[in-house]
C-alpha atoms as a PDB file:
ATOM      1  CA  UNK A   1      54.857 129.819 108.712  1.00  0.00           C
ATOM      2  CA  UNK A   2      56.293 129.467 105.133  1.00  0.00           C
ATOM      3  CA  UNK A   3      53.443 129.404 102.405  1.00  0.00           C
ATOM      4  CA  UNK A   4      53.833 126.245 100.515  1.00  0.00           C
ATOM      5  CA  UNK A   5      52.356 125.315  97.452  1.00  0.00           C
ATOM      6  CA  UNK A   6      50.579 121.639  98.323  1.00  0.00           C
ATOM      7  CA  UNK A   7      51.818 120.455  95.234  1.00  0.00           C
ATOM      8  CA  UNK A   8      55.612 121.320  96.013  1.00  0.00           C
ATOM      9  CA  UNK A   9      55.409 120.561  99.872  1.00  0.00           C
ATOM     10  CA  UNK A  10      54.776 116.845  99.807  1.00  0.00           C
ATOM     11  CA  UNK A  11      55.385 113.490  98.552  1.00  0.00           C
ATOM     12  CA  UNK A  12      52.479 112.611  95.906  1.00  0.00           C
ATOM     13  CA  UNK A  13      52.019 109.517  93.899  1.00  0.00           C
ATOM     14  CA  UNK A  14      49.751 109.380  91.163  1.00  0.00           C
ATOM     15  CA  UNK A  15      46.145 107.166  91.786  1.00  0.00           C
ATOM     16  CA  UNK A  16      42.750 106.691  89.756  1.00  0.00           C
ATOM     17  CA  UNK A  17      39.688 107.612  90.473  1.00  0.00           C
ATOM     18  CA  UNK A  18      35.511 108.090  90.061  1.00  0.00           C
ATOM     19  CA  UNK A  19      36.335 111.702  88.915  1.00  0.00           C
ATOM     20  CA  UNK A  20      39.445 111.082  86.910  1.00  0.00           C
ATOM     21  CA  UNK A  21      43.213 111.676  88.016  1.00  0.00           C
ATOM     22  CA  UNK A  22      44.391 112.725  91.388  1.00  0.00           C
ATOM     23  CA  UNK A  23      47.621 113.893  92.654  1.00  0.00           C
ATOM     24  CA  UNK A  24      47.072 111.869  96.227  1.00  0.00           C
ATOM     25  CA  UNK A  25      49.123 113.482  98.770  1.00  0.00           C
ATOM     26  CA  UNK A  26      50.913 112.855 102.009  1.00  0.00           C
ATOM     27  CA  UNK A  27      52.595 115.441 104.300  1.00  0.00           C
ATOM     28  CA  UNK A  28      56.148 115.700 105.326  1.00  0.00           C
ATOM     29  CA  UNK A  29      58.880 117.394 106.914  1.00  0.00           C
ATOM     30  CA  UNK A  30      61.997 115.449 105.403  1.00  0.00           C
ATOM     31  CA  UNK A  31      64.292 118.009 104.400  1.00  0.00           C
ATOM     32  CA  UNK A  32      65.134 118.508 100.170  1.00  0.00           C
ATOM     33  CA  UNK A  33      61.942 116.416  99.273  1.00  0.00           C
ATOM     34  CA  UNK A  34      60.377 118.730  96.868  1.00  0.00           C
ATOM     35  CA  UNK A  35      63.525 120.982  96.368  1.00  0.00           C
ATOM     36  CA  UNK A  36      64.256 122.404  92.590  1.00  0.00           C
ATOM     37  CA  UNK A  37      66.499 119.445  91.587  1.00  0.00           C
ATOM     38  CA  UNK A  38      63.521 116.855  90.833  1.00  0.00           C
ATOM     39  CA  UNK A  39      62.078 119.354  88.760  1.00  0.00           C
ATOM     40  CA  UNK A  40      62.602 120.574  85.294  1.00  0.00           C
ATOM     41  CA  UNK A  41      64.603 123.620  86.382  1.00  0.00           C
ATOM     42  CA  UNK A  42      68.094 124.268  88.475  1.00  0.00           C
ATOM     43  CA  UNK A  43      67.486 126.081  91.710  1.00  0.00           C
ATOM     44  CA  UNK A  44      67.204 130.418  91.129  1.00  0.00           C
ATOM     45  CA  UNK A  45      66.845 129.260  86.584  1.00  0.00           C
ATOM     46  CA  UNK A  46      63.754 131.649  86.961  1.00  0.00           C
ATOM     47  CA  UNK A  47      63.492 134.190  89.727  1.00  0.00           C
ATOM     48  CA  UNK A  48      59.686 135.181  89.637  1.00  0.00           C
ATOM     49  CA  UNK A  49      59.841 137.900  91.924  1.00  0.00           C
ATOM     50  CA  UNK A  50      61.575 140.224  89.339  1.00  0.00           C
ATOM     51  CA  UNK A  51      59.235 139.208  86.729  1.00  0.00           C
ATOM     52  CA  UNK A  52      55.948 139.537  88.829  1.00  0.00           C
ATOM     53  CA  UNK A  53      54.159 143.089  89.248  1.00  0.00           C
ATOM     54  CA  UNK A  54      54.732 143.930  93.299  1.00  0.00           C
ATOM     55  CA  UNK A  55      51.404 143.031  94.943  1.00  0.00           C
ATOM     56  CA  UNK A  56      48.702 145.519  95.462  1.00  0.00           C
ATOM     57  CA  UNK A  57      48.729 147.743  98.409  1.00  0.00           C
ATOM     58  CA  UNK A  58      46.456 149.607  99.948  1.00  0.00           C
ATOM     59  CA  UNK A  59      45.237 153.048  98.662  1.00  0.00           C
ATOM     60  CA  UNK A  60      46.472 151.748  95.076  1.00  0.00           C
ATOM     61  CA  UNK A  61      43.973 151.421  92.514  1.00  0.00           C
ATOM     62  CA  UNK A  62      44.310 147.530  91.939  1.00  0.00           C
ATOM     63  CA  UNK A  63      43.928 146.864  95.683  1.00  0.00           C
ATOM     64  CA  UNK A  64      40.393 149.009  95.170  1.00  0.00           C
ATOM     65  CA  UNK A  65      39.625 146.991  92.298  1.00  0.00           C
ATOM     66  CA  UNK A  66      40.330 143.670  93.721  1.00  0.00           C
ATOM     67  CA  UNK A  67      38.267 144.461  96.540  1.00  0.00           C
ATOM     68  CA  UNK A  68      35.168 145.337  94.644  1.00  0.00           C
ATOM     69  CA  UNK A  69      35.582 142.386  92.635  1.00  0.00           C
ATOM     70  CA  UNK A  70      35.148 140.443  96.006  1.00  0.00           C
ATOM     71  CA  UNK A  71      32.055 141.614  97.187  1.00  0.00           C
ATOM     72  CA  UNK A  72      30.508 141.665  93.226  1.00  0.00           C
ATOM     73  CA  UNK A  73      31.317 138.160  93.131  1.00  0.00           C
ATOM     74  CA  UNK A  74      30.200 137.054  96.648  1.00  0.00           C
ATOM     75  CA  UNK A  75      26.875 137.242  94.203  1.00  0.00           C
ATOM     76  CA  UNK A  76      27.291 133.954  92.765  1.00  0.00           C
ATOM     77  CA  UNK A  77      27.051 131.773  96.367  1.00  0.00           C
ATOM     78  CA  UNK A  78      25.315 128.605  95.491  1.00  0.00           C
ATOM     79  CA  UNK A  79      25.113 129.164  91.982  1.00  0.00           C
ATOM     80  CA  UNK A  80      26.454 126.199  89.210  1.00  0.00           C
ATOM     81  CA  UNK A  81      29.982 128.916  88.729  1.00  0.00           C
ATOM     82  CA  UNK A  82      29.967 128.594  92.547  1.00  0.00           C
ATOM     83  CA  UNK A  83      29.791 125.183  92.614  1.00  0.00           C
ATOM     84  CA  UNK A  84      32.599 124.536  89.647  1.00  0.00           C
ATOM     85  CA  UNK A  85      34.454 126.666  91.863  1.00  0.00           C
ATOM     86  CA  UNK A  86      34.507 124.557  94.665  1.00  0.00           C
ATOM     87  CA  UNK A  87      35.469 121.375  92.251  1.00  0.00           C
ATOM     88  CA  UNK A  88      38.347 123.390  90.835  1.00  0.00           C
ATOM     89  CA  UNK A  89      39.247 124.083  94.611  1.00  0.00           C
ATOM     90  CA  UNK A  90      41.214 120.179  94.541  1.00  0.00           C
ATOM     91  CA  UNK A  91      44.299 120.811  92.551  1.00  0.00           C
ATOM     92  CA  UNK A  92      44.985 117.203  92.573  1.00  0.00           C
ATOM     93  CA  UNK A  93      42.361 116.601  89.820  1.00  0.00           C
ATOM     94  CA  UNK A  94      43.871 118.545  87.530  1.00  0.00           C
ATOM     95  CA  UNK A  95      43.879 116.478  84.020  1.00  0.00           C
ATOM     96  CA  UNK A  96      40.006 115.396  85.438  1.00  0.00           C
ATOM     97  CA  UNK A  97      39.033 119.143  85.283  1.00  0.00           C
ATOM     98  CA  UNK A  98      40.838 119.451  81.523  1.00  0.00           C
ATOM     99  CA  UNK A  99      39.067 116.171  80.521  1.00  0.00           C
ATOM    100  CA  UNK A 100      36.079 117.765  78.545  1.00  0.00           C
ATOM    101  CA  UNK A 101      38.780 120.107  76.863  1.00  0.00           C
ATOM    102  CA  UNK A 102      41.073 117.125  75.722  1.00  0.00           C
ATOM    103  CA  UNK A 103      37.845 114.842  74.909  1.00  0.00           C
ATOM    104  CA  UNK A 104      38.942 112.035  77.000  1.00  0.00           C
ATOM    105  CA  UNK A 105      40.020 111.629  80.520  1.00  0.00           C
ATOM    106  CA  UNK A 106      43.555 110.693  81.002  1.00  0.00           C
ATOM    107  CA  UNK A 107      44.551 108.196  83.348  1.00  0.00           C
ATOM    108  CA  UNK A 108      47.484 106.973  84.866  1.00  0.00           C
ATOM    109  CA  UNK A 109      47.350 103.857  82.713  1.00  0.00           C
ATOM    110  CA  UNK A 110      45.994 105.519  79.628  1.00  0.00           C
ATOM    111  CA  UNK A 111      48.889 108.344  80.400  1.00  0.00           C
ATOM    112  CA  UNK A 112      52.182 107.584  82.184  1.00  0.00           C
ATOM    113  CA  UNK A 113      54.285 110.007  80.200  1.00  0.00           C
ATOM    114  CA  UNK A 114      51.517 112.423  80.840  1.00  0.00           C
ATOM    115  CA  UNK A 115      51.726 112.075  84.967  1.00  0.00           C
ATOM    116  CA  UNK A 116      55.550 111.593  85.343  1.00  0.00           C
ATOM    117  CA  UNK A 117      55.922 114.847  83.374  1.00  0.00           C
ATOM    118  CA  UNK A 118      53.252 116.671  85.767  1.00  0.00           C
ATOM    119  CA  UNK A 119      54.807 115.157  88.537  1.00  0.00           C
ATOM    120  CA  UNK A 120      58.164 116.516  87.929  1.00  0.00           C
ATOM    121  CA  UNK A 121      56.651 120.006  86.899  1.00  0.00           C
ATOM    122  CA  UNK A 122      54.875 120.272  89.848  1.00  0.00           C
ATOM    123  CA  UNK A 123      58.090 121.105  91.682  1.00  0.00           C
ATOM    124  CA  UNK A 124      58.736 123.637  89.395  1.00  0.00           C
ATOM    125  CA  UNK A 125      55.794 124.925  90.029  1.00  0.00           C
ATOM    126  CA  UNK A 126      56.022 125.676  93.449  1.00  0.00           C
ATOM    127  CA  UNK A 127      59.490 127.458  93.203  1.00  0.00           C
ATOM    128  CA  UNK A 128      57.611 129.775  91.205  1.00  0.00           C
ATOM    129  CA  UNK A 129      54.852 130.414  93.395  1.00  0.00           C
ATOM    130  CA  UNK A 130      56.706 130.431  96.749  1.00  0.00           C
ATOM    131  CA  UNK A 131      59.143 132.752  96.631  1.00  0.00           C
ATOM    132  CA  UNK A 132      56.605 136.033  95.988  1.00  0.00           C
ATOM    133  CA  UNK A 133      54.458 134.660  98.622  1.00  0.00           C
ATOM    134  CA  UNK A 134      56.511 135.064 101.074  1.00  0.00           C
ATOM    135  CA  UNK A 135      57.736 138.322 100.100  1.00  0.00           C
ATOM    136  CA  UNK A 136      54.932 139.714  99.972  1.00  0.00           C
ATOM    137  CA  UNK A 137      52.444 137.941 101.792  1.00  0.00           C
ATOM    138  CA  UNK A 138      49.508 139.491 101.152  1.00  0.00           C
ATOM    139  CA  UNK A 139      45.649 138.608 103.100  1.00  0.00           C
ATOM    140  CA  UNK A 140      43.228 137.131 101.031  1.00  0.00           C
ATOM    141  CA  UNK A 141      40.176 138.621 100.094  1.00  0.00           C
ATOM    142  CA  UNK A 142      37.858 137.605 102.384  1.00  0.00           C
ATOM    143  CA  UNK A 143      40.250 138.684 105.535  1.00  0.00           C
ATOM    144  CA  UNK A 144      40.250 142.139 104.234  1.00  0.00           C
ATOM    145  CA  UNK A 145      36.004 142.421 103.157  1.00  0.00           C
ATOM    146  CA  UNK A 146      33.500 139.907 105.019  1.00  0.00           C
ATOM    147  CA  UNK A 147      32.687 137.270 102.999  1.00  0.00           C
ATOM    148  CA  UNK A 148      31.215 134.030 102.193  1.00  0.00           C
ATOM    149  CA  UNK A 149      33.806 131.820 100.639  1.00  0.00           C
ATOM    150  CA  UNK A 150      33.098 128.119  98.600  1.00  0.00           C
ATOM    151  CA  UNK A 151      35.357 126.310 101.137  1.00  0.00           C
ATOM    152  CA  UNK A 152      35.951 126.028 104.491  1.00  0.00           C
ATOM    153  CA  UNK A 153      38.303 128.642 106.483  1.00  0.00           C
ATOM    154  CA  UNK A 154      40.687 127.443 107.670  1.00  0.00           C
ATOM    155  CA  UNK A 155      43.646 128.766 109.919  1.00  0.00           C
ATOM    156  CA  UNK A 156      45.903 126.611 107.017  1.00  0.00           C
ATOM    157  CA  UNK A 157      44.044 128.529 104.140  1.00  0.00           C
ATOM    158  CA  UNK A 158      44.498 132.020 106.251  1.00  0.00           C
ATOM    159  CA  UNK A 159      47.934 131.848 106.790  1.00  0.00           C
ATOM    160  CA  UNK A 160      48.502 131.060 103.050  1.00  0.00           C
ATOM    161  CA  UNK A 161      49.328 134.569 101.240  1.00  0.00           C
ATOM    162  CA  UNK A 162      47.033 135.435  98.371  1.00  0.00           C
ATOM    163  CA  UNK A 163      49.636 136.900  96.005  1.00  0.00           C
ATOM    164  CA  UNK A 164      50.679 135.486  93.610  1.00  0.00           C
ATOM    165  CA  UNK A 165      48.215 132.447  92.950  1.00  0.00           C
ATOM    166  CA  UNK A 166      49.313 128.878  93.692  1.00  0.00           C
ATOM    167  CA  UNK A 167      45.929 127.387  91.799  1.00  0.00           C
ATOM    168  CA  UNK A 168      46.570 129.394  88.949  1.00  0.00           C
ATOM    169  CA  UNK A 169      49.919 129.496  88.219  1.00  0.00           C
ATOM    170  CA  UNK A 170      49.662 125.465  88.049  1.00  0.00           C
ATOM    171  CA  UNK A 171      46.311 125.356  86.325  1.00  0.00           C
ATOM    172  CA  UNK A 172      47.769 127.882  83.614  1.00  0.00           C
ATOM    173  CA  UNK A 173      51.106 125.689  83.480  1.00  0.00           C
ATOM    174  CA  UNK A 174      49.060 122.799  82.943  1.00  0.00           C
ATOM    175  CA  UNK A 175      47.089 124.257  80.010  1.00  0.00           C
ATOM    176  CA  UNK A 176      49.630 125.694  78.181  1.00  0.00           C
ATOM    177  CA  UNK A 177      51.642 122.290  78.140  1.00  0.00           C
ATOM    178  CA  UNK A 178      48.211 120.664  77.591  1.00  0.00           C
ATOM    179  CA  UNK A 179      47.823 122.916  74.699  1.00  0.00           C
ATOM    180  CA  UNK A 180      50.833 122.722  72.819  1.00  0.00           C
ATOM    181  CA  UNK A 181      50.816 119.012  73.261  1.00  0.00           C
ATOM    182  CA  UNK A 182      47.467 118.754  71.901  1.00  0.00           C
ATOM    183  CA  UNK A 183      47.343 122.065  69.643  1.00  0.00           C
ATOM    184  CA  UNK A 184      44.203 121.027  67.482  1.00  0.00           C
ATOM    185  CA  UNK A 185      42.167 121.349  71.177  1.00  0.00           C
ATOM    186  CA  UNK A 186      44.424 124.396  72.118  1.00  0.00           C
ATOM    187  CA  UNK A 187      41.545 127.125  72.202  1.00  0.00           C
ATOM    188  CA  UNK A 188      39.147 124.267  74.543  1.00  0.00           C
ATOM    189  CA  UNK A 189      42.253 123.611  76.751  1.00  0.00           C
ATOM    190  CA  UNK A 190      43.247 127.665  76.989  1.00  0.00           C
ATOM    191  CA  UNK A 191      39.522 128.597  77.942  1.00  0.00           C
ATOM    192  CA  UNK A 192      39.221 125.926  80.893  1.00  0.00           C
ATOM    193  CA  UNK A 193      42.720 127.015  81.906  1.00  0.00           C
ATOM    194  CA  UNK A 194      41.637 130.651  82.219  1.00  0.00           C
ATOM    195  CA  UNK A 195      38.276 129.529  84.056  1.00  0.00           C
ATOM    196  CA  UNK A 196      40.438 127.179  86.092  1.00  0.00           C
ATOM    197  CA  UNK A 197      41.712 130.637  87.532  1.00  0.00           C
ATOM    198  CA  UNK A 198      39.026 132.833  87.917  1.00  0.00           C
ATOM    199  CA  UNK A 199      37.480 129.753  89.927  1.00  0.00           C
ATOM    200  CA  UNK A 200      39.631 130.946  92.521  1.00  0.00           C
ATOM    201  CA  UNK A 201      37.555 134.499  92.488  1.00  0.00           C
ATOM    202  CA  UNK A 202      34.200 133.279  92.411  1.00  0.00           C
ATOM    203  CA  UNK A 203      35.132 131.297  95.032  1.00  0.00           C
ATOM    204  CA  UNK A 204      36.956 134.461  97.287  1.00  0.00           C
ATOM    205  CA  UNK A 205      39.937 132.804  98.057  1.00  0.00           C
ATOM    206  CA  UNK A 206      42.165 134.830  95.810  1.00  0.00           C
ATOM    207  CA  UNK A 207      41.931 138.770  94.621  1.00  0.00           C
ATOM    208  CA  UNK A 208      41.913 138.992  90.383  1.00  0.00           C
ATOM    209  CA  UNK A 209      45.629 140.868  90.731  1.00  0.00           C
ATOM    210  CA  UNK A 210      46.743 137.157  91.903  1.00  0.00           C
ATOM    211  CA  UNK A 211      45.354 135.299  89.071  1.00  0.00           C
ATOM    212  CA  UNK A 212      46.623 137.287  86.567  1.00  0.00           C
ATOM    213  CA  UNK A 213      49.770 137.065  88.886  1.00  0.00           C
ATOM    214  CA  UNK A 214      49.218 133.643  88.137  1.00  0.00           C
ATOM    215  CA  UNK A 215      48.884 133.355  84.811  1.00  0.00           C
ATOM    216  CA  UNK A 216      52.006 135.426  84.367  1.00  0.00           C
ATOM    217  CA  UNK A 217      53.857 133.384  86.712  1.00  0.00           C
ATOM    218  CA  UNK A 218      52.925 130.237  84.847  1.00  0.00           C
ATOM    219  CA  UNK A 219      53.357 131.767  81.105  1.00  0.00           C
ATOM    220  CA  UNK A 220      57.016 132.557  82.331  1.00  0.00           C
ATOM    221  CA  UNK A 221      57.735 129.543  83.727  1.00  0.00           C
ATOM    222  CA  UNK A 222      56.597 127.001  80.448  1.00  0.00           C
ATOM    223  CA  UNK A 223      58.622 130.072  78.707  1.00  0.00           C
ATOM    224  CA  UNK A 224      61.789 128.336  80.699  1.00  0.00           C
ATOM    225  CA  UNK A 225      60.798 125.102  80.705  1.00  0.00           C
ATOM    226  CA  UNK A 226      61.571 125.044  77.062  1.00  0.00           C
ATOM    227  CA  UNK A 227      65.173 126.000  77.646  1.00  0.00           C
ATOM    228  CA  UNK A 228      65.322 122.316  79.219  1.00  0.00           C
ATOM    229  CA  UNK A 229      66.101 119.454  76.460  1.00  0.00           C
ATOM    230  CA  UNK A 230      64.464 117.036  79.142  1.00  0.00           C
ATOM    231  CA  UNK A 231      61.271 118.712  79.180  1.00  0.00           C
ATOM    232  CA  UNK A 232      61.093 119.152  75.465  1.00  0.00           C
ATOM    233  CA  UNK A 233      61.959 115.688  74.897  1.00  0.00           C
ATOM    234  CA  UNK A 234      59.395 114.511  77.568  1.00  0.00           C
ATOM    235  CA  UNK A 235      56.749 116.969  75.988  1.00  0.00           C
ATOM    236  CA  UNK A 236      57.174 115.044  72.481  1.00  0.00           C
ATOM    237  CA  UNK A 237      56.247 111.808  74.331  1.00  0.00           C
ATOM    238  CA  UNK A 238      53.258 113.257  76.160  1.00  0.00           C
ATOM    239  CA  UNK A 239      52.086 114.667  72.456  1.00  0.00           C
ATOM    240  CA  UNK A 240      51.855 110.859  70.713  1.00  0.00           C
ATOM    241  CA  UNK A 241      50.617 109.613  73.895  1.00  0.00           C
ATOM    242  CA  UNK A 242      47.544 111.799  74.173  1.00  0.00           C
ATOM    243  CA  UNK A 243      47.045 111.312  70.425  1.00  0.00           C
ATOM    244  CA  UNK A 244      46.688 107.555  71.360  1.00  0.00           C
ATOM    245  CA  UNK A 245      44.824 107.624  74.267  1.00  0.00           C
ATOM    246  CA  UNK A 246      41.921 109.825  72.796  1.00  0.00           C
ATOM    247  CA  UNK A 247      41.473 107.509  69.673  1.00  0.00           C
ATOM    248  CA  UNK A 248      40.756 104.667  72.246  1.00  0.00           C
ATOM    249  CA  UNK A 249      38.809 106.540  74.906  1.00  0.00           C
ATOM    250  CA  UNK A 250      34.922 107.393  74.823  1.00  0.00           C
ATOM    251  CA  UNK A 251      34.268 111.313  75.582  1.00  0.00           C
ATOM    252  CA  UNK A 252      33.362 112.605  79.025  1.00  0.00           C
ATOM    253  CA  UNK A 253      30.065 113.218  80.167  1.00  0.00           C
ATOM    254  CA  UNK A 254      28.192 116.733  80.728  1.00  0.00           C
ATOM    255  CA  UNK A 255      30.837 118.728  78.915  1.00  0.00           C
ATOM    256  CA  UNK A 256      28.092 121.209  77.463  1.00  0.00           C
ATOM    257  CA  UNK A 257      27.455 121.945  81.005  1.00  0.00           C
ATOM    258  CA  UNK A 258      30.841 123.048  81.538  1.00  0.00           C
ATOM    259  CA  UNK A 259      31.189 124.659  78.290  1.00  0.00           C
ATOM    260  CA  UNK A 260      28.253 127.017  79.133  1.00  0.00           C
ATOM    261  CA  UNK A 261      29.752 127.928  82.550  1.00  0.00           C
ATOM    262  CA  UNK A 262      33.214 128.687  81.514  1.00  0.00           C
ATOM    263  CA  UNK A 263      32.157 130.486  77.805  1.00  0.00           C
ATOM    264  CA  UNK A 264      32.246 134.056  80.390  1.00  0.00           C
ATOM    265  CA  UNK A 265      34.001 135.856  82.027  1.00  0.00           C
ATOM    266  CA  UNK A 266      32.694 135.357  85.525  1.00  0.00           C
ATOM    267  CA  UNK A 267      33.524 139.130  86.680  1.00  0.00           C
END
């Protein structure tokens, strides 16, 4: 079975909704639908398997680590982290999980420039995540230790390899383009982009080697992105349009709730 990021393997249109934006989703298996082309980059621009770390095995000393970090975190089980975790679980929702960061929440009416550049990175994305998945296809955590995990487990989540991570890598993407687009909220964006990631920890679905994975994955990707005169060009737009939309939008709600949960390090 190939590992797929969801964001790469299916047709998505943007929609609103109660908790903000939403990449709504709907499988297929038409042939070239989320190939290279309709992203930013030309198929093999960025080969992230020679830029990745390999992934832990076992015996090594981050394979020990990761594991221990499992079954320390397997702690926080019903706990307000735990319960972030499972929010930050839907990867649709992405710009409604950076809303208290930004200080509004974007919307696709509030944001087009915004969505049409996600939706086009988003197959970038996954040719950054997929091919060191399937080369190295490593078990998640909690099929190597017993453990409770925030969602359910699946035989779709199991056969998904943990290394390097898919949540991450876009979450991280997603921040740092947040970020530069809206540098005066850069260090609000950067934190809830990092906790974005360790989400995936606290809720055992990923080791910590595959979010930092992640992160590097991601960092290297916006680092080629920016080779790309269409991306820099859309990225101007996307920076007056979220200047706009946050002069006319009122802030979100319980953002010092999140602030307190994300200030740490979870592990």
């Amino acid at each position: 079975m190939r590992a797929k990021l969801a964001l790469a393997a299916c047709a998505a249109v943007l929609i609103g909704s109660a908790g903000g934006l939403a990449l709504a989703r709907q499988d297929t298996s038409m042939p070239g639908l989320a190939t290279s082309q309709k992203g930013y980059l030309a198929p093999g621009a960025l080969d992230t398997v020679k830029v990745l770390a390999p992934a832990p095995k076992p015996g090594e000393a981050r394979y020990e680590a990761d594991r221990k970090t499992f079954l320390a975190t397997r702690a926080l089980k019903d706990s307000p982290r735990w319960k972030l975790a499972q929010a930050d679980n839907d990867e649709r929702a992405i710009l409604a999980d950076f809303a208290c960061a930004l200080g509004f929440t974007p919307t696709p009416e509030t944001n087009p420039r915004l969505v049409a550049l996600l939706m086009k990175l988003r197959h970038d994305v996954g040719d950054a995540v997929n091919k060191p998945k399937e080369l190295y296809r490593r078990q998640r955590p909690y099929l190597i230790d017993a453990g409770d995990i925030c969602i359910d487990k699946t035989d779709a989540l199991a056969a998904s390899p943990d290394y390097p991570s898919g949540h991450t890598t876009w979450g991280w993407t997603v921040g740092l383009v947040l970020a530069e687009a809206d540098p005066e909220h850069a260090t609000e964006i950067l934190v809830r982009g990092r906790s974005f990631g360790e989400s995936r920890v606290v809720c055992g679905v990923h080791n910590a080697s595959a979010i930092e994975a992640g992160r590097t994955n991601a960092s290297a990707l916006v680092a080629a992105l920016h080779g790309s005169n269409a991306f820099r060009d859309d990225l101007d737009a996307v920076r007056a349009e979220i200047a706009a939309a946050r002069a006319k939008a009122a802030k979100p709600a319980q953002c010092d709730v999140e602030a307190a949960l994300i200030a740490q390090t979870p592990y």
